[in-house]
C-alpha atoms as a PDB file:
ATOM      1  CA  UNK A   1       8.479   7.212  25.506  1.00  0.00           C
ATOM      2  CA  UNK A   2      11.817   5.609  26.096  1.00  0.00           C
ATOM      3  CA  UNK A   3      11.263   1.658  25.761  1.00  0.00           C
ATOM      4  CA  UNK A   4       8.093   1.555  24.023  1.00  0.00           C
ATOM      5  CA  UNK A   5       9.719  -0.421  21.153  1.00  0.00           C
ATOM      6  CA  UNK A   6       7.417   0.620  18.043  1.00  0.00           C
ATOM      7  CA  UNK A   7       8.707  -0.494  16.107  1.00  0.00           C
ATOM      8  CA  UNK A   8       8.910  -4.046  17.204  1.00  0.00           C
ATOM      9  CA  UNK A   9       5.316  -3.997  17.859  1.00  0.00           C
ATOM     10  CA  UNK A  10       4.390  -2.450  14.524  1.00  0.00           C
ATOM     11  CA  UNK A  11       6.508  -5.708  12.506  1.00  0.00           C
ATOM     12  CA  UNK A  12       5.236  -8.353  15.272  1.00  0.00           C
ATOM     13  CA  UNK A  13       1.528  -7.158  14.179  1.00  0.00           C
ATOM     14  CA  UNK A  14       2.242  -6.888  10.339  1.00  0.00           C
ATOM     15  CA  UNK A  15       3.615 -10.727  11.010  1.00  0.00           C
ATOM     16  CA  UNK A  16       0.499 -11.446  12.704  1.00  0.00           C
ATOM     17  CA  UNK A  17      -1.608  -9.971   9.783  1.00  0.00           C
ATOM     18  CA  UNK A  18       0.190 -10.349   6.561  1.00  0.00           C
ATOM     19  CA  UNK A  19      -0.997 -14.418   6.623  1.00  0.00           C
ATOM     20  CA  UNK A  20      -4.824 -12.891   6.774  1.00  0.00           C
ATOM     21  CA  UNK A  21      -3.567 -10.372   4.071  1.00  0.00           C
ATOM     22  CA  UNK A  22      -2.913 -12.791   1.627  1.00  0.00           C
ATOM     23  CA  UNK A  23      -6.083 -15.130   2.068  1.00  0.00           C
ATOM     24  CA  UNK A  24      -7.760 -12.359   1.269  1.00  0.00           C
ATOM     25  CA  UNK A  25      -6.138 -11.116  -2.027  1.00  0.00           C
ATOM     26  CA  UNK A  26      -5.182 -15.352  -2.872  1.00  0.00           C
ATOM     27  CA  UNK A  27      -9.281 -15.919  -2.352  1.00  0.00           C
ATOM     28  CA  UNK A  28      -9.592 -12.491  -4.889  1.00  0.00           C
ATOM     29  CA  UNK A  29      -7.050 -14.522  -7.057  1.00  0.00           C
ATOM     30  CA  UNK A  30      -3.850 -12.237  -6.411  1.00  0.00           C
ATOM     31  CA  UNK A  31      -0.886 -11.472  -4.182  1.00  0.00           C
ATOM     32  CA  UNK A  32      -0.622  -8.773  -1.817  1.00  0.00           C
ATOM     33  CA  UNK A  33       2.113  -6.910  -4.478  1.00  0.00           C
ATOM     34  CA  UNK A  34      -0.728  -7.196  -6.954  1.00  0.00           C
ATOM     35  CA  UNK A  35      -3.701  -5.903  -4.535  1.00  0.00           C
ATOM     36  CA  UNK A  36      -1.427  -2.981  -3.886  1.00  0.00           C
ATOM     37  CA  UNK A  37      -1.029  -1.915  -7.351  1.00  0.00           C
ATOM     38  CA  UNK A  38      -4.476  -2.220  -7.736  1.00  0.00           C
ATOM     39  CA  UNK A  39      -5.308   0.480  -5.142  1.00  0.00           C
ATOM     40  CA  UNK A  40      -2.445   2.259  -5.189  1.00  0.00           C
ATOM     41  CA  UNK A  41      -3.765   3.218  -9.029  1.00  0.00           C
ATOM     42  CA  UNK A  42      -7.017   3.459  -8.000  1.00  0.00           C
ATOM     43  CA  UNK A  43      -5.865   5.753  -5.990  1.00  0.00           C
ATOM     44  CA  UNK A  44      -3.641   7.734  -8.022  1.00  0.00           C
ATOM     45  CA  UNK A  45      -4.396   6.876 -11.600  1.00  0.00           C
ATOM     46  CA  UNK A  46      -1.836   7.419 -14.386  1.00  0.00           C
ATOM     47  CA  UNK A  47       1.485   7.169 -12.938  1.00  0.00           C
ATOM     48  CA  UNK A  48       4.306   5.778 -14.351  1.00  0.00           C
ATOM     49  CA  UNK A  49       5.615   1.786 -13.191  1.00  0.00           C
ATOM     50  CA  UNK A  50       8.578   3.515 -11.327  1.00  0.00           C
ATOM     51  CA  UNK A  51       6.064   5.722  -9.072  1.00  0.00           C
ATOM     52  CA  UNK A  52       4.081   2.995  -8.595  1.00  0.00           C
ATOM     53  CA  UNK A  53       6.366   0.932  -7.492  1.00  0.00           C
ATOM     54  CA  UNK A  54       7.412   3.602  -5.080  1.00  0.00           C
ATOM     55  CA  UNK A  55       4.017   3.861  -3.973  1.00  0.00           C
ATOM     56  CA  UNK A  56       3.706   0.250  -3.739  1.00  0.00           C
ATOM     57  CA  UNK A  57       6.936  -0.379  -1.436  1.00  0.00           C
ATOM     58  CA  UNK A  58       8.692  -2.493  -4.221  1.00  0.00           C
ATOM     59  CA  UNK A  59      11.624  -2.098  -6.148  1.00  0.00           C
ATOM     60  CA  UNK A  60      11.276  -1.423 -10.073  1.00  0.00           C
ATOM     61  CA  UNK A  61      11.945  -4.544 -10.939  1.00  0.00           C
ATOM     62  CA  UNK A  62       9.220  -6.422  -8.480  1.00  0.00           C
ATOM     63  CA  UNK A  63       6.668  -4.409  -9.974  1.00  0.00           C
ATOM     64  CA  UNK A  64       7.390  -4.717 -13.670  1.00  0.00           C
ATOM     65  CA  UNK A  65       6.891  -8.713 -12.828  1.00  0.00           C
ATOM     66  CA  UNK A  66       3.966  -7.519 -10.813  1.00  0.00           C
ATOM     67  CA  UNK A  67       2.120  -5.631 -13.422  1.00  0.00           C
ATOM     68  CA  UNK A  68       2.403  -8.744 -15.919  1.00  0.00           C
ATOM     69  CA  UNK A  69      -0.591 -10.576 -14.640  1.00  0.00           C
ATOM     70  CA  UNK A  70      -2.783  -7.750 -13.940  1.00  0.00           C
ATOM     71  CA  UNK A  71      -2.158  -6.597 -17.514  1.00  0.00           C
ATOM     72  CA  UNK A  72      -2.656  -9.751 -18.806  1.00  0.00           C
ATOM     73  CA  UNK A  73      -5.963 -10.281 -16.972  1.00  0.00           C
ATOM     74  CA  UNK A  74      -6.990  -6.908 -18.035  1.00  0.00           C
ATOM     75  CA  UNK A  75      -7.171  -5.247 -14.706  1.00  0.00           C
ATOM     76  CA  UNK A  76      -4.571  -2.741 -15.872  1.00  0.00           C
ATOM     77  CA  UNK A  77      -3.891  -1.181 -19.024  1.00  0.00           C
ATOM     78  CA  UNK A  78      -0.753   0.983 -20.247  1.00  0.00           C
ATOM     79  CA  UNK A  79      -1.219   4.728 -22.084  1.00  0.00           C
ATOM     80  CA  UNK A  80       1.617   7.045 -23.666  1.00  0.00           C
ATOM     81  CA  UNK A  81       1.859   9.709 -21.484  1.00  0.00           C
ATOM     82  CA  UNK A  82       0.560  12.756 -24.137  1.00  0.00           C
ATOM     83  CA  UNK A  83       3.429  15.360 -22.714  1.00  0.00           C
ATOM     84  CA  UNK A  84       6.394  12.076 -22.483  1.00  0.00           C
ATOM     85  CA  UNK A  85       5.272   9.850 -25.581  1.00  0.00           C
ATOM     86  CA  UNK A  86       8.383   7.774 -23.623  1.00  0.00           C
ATOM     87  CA  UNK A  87       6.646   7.543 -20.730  1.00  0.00           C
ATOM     88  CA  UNK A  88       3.856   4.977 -20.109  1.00  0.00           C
ATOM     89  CA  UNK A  89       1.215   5.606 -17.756  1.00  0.00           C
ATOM     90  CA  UNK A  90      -0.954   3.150 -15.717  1.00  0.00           C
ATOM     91  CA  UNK A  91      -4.519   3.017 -15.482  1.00  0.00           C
ATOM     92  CA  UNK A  92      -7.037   0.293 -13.826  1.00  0.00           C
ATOM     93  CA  UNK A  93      -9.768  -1.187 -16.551  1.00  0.00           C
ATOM     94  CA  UNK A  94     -13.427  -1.512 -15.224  1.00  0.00           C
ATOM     95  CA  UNK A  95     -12.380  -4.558 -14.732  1.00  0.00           C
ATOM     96  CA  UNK A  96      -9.345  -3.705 -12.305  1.00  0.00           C
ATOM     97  CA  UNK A  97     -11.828  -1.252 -10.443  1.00  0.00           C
ATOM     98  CA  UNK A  98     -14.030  -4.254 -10.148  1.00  0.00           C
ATOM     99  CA  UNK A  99     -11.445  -6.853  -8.573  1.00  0.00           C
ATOM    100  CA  UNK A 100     -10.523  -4.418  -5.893  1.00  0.00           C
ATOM    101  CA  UNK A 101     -14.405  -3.514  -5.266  1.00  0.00           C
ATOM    102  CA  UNK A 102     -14.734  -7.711  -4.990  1.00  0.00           C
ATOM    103  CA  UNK A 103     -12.592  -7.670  -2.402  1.00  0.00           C
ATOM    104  CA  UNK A 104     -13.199  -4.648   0.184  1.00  0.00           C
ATOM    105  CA  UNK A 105     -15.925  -7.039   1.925  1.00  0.00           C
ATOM    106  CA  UNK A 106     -13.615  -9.361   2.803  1.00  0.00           C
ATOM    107  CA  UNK A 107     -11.076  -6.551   3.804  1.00  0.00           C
ATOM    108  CA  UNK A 108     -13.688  -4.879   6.360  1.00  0.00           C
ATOM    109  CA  UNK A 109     -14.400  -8.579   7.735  1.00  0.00           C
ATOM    110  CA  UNK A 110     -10.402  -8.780   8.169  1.00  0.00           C
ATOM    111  CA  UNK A 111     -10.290  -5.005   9.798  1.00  0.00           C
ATOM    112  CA  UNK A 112     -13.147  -5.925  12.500  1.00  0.00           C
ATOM    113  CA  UNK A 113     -11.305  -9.009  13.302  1.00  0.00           C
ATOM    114  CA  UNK A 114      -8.069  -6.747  13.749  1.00  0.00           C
ATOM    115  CA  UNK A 115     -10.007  -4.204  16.318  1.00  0.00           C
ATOM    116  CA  UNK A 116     -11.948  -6.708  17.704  1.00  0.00           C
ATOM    117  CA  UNK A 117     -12.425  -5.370  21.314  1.00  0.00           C
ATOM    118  CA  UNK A 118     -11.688  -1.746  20.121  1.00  0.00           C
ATOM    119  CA  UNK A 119     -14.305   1.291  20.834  1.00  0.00           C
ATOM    120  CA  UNK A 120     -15.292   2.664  17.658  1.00  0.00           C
ATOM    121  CA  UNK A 121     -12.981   5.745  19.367  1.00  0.00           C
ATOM    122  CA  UNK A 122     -10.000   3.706  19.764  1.00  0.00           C
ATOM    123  CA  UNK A 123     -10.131   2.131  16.142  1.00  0.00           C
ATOM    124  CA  UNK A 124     -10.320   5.728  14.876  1.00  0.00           C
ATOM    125  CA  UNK A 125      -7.805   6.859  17.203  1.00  0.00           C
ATOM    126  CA  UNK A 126      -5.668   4.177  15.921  1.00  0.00           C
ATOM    127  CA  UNK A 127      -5.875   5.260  12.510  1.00  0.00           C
ATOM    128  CA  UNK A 128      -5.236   8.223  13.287  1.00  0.00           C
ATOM    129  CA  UNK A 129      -2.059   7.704  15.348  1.00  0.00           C
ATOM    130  CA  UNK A 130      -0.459   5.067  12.413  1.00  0.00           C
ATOM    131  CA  UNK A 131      -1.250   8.074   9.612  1.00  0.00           C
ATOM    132  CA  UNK A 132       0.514  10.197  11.676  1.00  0.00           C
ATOM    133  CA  UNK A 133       3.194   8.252  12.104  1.00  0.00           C
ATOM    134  CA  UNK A 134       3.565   7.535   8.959  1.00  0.00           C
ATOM    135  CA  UNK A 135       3.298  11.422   7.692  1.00  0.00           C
ATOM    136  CA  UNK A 136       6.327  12.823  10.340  1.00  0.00           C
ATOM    137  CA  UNK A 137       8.480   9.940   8.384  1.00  0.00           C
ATOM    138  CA  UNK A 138       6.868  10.867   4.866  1.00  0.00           C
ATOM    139  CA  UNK A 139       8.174  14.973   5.670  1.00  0.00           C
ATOM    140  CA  UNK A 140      12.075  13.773   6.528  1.00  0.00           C
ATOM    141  CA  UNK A 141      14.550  11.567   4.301  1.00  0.00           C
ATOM    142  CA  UNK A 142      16.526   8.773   5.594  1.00  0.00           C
ATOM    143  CA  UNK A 143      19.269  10.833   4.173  1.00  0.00           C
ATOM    144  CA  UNK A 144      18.451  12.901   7.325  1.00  0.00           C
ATOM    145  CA  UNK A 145      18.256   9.837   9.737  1.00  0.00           C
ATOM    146  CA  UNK A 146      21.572   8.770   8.258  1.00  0.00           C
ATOM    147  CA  UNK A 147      23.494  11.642   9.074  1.00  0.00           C
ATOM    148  CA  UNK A 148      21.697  12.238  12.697  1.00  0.00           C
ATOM    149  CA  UNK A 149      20.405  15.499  12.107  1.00  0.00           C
ATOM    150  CA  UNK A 150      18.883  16.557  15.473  1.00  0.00           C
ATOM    151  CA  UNK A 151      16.075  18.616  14.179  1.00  0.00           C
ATOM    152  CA  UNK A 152      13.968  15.880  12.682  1.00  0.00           C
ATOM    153  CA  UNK A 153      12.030  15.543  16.030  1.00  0.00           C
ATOM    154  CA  UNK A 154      10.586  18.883  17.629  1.00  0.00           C
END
């Protein structure tokens, strides 16, 4: 595998797609940060700002400034969390659960343009490969990478 340079090829194609990315969520009326929220939590509803924001690849901060608009438009609403009454808890609104519903068409059109050219095999493959990648990374820290343990890779 020596020279294969993923991870080049992984950023070159996020380049390639994040412009597509945001015509999608901009026609939706959002931002990428703000589609992301929106999924992550319908994903994984009632977590706190901070884990979203973990979830979300932003820092704290970007996603308190991210949240303001969706809460404002009602997409998201805040609960006390009934075991932390300090801790607030996101949920999406029907209406939240709508927006990101609006825009999955639009989202599938973008994904067949991506894998134009692909067997159905080879997209699923694909996905497959990525979420695997992205798992092995997920199971080690970059504590680990930092210090060069040697076990990380079998």
């Amino acid at each position: 595998m020596e020279g294969t340079n993923f991870t080049y090829v992984i950023k070159q194609l996020e380049l390639a797609l994040r412009p597509y990315f945001e015509e999608v969520c901009a026609q939706a009326g959002m931002t990428i940060a703000q589609f992301t929220a929106l999924t992550v939590l319908e994903r994984r509803p009632g977590i706190t700002s901070s884990e979203l924001a973990r979830r979300s690849f932003v820092r704290a901060q970007t996603m308190a400034q991210t949240m303001d608009p969706l809460l404002d438009a009602g997409l998201v609403r805040r609960e006390r969390d009934p075991e932390h009454a300090r801790r607030l808890l996101l949920f999406l609104t029907d209406e939240g659960v709508a927006a990101v519903h609006r825009t999955a068409p639009r989202l599938a059109e973008l994904e067949r343009l991506l894998t134009t050219g692909f067997a159905e095999e080879e997209t699923a493959a694909l996905a497959d490969y990525l979420r695997r990648a992205r798992r092995t990374l997920e199971s080690h820290t970059l504590a680990e990478f930092r210090a060069g343990a040697t076990d990380l890779v079998p």
